[in-house]
Every structure is written in structure tokens, then in C-alpha cells.
C-alpha atoms as a PDB file:
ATOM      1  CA  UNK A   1     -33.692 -77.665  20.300  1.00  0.00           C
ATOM      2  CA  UNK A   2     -32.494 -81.141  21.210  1.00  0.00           C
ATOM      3  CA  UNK A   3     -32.278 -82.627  17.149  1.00  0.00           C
ATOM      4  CA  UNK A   4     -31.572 -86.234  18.694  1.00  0.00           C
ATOM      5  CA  UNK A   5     -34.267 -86.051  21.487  1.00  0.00           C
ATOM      6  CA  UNK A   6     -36.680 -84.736  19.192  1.00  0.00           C
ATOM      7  CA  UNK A   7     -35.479 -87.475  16.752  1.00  0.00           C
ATOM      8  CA  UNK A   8     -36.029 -90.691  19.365  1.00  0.00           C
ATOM      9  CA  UNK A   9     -39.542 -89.017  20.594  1.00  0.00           C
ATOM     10  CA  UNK A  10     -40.287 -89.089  16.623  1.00  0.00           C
ATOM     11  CA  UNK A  11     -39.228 -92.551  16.146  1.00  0.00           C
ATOM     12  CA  UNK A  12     -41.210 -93.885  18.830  1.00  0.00           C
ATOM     13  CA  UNK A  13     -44.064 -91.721  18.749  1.00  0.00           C
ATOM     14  CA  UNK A  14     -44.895 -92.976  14.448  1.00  0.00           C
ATOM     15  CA  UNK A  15     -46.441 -96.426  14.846  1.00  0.00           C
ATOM     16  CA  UNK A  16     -47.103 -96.198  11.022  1.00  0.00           C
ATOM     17  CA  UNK A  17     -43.771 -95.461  10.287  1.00  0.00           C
ATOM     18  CA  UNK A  18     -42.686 -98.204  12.719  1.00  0.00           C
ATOM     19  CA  UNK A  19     -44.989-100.385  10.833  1.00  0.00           C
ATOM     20  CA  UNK A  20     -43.482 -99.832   7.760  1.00  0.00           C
ATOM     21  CA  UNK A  21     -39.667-100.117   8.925  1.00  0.00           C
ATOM     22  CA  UNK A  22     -39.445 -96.986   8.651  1.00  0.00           C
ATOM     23  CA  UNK A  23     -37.008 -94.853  10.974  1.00  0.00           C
ATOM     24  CA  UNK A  24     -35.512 -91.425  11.258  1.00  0.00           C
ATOM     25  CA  UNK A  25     -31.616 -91.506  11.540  1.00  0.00           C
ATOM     26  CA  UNK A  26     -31.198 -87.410  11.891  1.00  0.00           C
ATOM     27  CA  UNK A  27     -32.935 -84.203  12.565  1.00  0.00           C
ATOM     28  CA  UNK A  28     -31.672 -80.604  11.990  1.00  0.00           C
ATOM     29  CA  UNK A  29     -32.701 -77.584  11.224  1.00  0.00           C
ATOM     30  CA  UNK A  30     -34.848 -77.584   8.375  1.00  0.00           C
ATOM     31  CA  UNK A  31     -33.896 -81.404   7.416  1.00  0.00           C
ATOM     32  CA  UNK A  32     -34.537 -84.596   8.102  1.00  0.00           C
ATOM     33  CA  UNK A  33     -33.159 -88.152   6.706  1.00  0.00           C
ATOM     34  CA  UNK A  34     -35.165 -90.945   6.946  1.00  0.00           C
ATOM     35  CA  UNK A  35     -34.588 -94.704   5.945  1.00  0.00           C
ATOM     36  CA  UNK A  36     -36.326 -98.014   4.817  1.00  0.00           C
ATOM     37  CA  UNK A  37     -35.054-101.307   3.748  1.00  0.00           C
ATOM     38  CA  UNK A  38     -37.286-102.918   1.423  1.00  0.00           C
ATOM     39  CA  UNK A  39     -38.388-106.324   2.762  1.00  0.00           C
ATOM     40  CA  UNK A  40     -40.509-108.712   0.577  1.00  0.00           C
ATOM     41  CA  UNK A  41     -43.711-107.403   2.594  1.00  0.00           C
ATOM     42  CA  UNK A  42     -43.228-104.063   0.593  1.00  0.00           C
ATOM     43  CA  UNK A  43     -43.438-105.669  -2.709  1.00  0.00           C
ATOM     44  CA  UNK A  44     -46.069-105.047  -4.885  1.00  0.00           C
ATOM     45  CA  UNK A  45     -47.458-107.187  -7.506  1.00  0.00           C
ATOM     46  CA  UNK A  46     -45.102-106.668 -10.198  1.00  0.00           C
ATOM     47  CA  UNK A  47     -41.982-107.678  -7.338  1.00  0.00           C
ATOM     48  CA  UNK A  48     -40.416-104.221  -6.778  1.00  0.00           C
ATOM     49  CA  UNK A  49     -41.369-102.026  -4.025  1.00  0.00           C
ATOM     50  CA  UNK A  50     -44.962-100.647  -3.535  1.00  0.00           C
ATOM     51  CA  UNK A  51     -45.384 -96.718  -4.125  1.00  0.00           C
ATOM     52  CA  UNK A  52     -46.745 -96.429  -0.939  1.00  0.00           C
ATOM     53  CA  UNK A  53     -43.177 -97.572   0.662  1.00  0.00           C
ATOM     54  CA  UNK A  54     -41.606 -94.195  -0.953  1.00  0.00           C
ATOM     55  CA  UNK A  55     -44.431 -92.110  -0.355  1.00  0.00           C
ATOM     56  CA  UNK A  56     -44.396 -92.521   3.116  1.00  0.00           C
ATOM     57  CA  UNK A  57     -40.993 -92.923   3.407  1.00  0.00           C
ATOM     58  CA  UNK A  58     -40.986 -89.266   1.931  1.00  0.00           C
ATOM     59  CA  UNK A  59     -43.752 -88.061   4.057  1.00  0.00           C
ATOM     60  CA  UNK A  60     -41.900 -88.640   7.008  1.00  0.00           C
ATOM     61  CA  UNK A  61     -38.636 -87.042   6.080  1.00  0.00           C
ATOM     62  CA  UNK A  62     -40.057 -83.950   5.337  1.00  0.00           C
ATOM     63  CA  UNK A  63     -42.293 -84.279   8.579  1.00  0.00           C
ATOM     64  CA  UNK A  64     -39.671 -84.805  10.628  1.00  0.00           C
ATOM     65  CA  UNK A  65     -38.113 -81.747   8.863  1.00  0.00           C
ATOM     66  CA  UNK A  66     -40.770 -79.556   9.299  1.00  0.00           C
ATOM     67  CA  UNK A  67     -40.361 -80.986  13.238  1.00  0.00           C
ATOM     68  CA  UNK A  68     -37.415 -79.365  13.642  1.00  0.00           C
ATOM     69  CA  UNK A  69     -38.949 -76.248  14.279  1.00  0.00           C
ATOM     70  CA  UNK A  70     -40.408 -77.786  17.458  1.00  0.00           C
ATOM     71  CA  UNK A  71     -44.297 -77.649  16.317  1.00  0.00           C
ATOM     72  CA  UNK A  72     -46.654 -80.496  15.135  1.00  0.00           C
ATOM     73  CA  UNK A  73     -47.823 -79.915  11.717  1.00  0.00           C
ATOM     74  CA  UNK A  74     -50.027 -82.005   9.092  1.00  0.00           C
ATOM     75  CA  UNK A  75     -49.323 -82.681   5.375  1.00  0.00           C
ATOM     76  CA  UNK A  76     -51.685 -80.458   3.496  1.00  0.00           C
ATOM     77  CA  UNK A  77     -50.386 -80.943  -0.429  1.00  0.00           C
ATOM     78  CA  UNK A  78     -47.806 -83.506  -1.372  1.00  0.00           C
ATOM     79  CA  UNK A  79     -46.571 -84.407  -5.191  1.00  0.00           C
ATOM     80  CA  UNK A  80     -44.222 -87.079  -5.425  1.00  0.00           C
ATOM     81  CA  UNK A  81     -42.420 -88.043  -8.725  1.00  0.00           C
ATOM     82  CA  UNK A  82     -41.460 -92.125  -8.960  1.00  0.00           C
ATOM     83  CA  UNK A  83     -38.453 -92.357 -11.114  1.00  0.00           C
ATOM     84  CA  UNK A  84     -36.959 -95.928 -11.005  1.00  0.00           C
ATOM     85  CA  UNK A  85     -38.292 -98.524  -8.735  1.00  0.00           C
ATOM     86  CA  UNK A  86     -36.276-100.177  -5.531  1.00  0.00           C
ATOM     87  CA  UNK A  87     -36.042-103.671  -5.364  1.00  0.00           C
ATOM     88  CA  UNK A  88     -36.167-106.175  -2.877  1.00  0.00           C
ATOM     89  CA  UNK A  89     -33.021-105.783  -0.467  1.00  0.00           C
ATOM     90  CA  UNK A  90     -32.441-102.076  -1.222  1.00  0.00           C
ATOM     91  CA  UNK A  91     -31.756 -99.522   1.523  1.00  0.00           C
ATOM     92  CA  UNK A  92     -33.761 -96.172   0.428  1.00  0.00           C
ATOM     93  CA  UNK A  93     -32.319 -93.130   2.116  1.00  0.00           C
ATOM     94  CA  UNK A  94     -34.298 -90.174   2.280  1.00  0.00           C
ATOM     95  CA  UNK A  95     -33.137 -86.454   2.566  1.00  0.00           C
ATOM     96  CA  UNK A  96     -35.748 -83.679   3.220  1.00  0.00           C
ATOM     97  CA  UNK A  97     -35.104 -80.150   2.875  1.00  0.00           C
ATOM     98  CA  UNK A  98     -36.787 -77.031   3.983  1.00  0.00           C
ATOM     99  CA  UNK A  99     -37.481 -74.959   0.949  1.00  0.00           C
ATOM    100  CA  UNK A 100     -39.784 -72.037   2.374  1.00  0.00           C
ATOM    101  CA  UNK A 101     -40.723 -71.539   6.228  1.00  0.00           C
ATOM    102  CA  UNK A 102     -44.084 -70.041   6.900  1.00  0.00           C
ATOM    103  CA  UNK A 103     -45.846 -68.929   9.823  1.00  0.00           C
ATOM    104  CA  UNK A 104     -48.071 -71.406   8.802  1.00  0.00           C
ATOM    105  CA  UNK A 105     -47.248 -73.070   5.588  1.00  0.00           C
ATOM    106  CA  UNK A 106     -43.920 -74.803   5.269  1.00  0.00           C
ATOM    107  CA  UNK A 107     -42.536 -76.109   2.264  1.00  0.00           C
ATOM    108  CA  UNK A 108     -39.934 -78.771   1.834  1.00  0.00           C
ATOM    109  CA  UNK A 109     -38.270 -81.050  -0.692  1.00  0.00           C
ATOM    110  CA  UNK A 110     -37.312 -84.346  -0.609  1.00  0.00           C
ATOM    111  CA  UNK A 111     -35.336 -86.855  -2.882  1.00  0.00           C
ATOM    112  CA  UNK A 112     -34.790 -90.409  -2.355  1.00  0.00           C
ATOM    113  CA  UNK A 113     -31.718 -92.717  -3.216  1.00  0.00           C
ATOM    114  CA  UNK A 114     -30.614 -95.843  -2.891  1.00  0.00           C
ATOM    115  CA  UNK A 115     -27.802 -97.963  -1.299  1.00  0.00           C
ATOM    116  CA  UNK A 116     -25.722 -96.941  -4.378  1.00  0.00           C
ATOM    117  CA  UNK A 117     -26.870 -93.264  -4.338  1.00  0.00           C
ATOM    118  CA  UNK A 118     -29.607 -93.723  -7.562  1.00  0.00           C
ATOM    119  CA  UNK A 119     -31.835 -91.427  -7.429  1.00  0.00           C
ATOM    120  CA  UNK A 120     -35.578 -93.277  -6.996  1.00  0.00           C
ATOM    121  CA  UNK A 121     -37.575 -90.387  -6.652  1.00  0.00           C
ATOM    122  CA  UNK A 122     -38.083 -86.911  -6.041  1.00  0.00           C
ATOM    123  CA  UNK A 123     -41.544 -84.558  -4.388  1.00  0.00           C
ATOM    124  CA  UNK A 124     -42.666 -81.385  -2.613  1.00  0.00           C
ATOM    125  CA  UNK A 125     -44.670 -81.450   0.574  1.00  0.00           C
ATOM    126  CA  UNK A 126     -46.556 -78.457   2.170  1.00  0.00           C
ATOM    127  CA  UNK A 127     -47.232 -78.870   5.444  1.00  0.00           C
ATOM    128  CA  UNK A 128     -49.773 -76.826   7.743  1.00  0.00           C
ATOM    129  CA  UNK A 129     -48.180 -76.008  11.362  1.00  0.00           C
ATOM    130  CA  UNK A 130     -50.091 -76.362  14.236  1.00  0.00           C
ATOM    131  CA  UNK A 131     -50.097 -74.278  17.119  1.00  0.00           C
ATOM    132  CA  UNK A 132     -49.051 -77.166  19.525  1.00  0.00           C
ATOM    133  CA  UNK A 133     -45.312 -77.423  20.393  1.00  0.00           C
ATOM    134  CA  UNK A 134     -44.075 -81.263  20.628  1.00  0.00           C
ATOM    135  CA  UNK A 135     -43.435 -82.073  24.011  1.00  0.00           C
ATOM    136  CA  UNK A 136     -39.780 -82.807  24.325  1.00  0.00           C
END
């Protein structure tokens, strides 16, 4: 598997994640790291980041991890804990771990820090993999 091919196609294949500012810096086996600066157009009311920046900033770590195995896949359960908020400025760094392969049902976890390595938040993602290989 190329990890850095398979990296680029995912970058430029996620026009949420683009979107968002979202981007995927590596791909191996079973892991993915994902990052996000937060921008005042991810702030929510209350002037810290919106839950929906970590959410999907998690989402697509641990899709990008499940990637690595060279199939598509869909998100099927996700739980994702918020423990302190980012604020405006912050680089968020996600790591995404494979916890369980499957034949069918993967399972990964995923924590995300800060520029200063503070842990922000922490969840568990079960994806559902399809039976179509990602063109590479």
C-alpha cells in the first residue's frame, strides 16, 4: 500500500473535510493523524471552537485509519468525549488508532491534542467496510 498516495487521494477526494480545514498529514497501518487550525469561522457562540470542528476532525482520523487497509468504509457508531475546549488560534492534532480489525467491523480510537499536547478530547468509532477497494 502506498500510505502517502492513499493519503493525497484522501485529502483531495474529502470536500467536507476540505471545507472545514481539515487535512490528513499521515497514513499507516492502522493509523491516521489528522489536523485543524481553529479559525474564527469554527467558533461557536460561547467563542471557543464548535463540537462539530472535533467531531469531524475525529471522524476523519479514524477514517483515514480504517483507509489504510485499502477499502472504503462508513462510520456506523461513533462516541466522542469533549474534555476542554480549543480556542481560537489552536492547532488540534489528531491521532487515530486501530483497536480491533474486522472482516467487516473495524474499531478504532482516537484522541485529540493541542499545539501544546493538552489533551481536548478522546472517542471510539466503528466503522462498516465496504466491499469496494479505493482506487489508488
Amino acid at each position: 500500500m502506498d500510505y502517502e498516495k492513499l493519503r493525497d487521494t484522501r485529502n483531495s477526494a474529502n470536500t467536507f473535510a476540505q471545507r472545514l480545514g481539515i487535512y490528513v498529514e499521515e497514513i499507516g497501518p492502522g493509523y491516521a493523524r489528522a489536523v485543524k487550525d481553529i479559525t474564527a469561522e469554527d467558533a461557536n457562540p460561547v467563542g471557543v471552537a464548535h463540537g462539530g470542528c472535533y467531531f469531524s476532525l475525529a471522524d476523519t482520523a479514524c477514517g483515514s485509519a480504517m483507509a489504510s487497509h485499502g477499502y472504503y468504509a462508513v462510520t456506523v457508531n461513533a462516541s466522542y468525549n469533549f474534555l476542554r475546549s480549543a480556542k481560537l488560534g489552536d492547532h488540534l492534532v489528531a491521532e487515530a488508532r486501530e483497536t480491533k480489525p474486522g472482516r467487516t467491523l473495524c474499531f478504532y480510537e482516537v484522541e485529540i491534542r493541542d499545539q501544546a499536547g493538552t489533551l481536548l478530547g478522546n472517542g471510539s468509532f466503528t466503522f462498516y467496510r465496504l466491499d469496494q477497494e479505493i482506487p489508488l
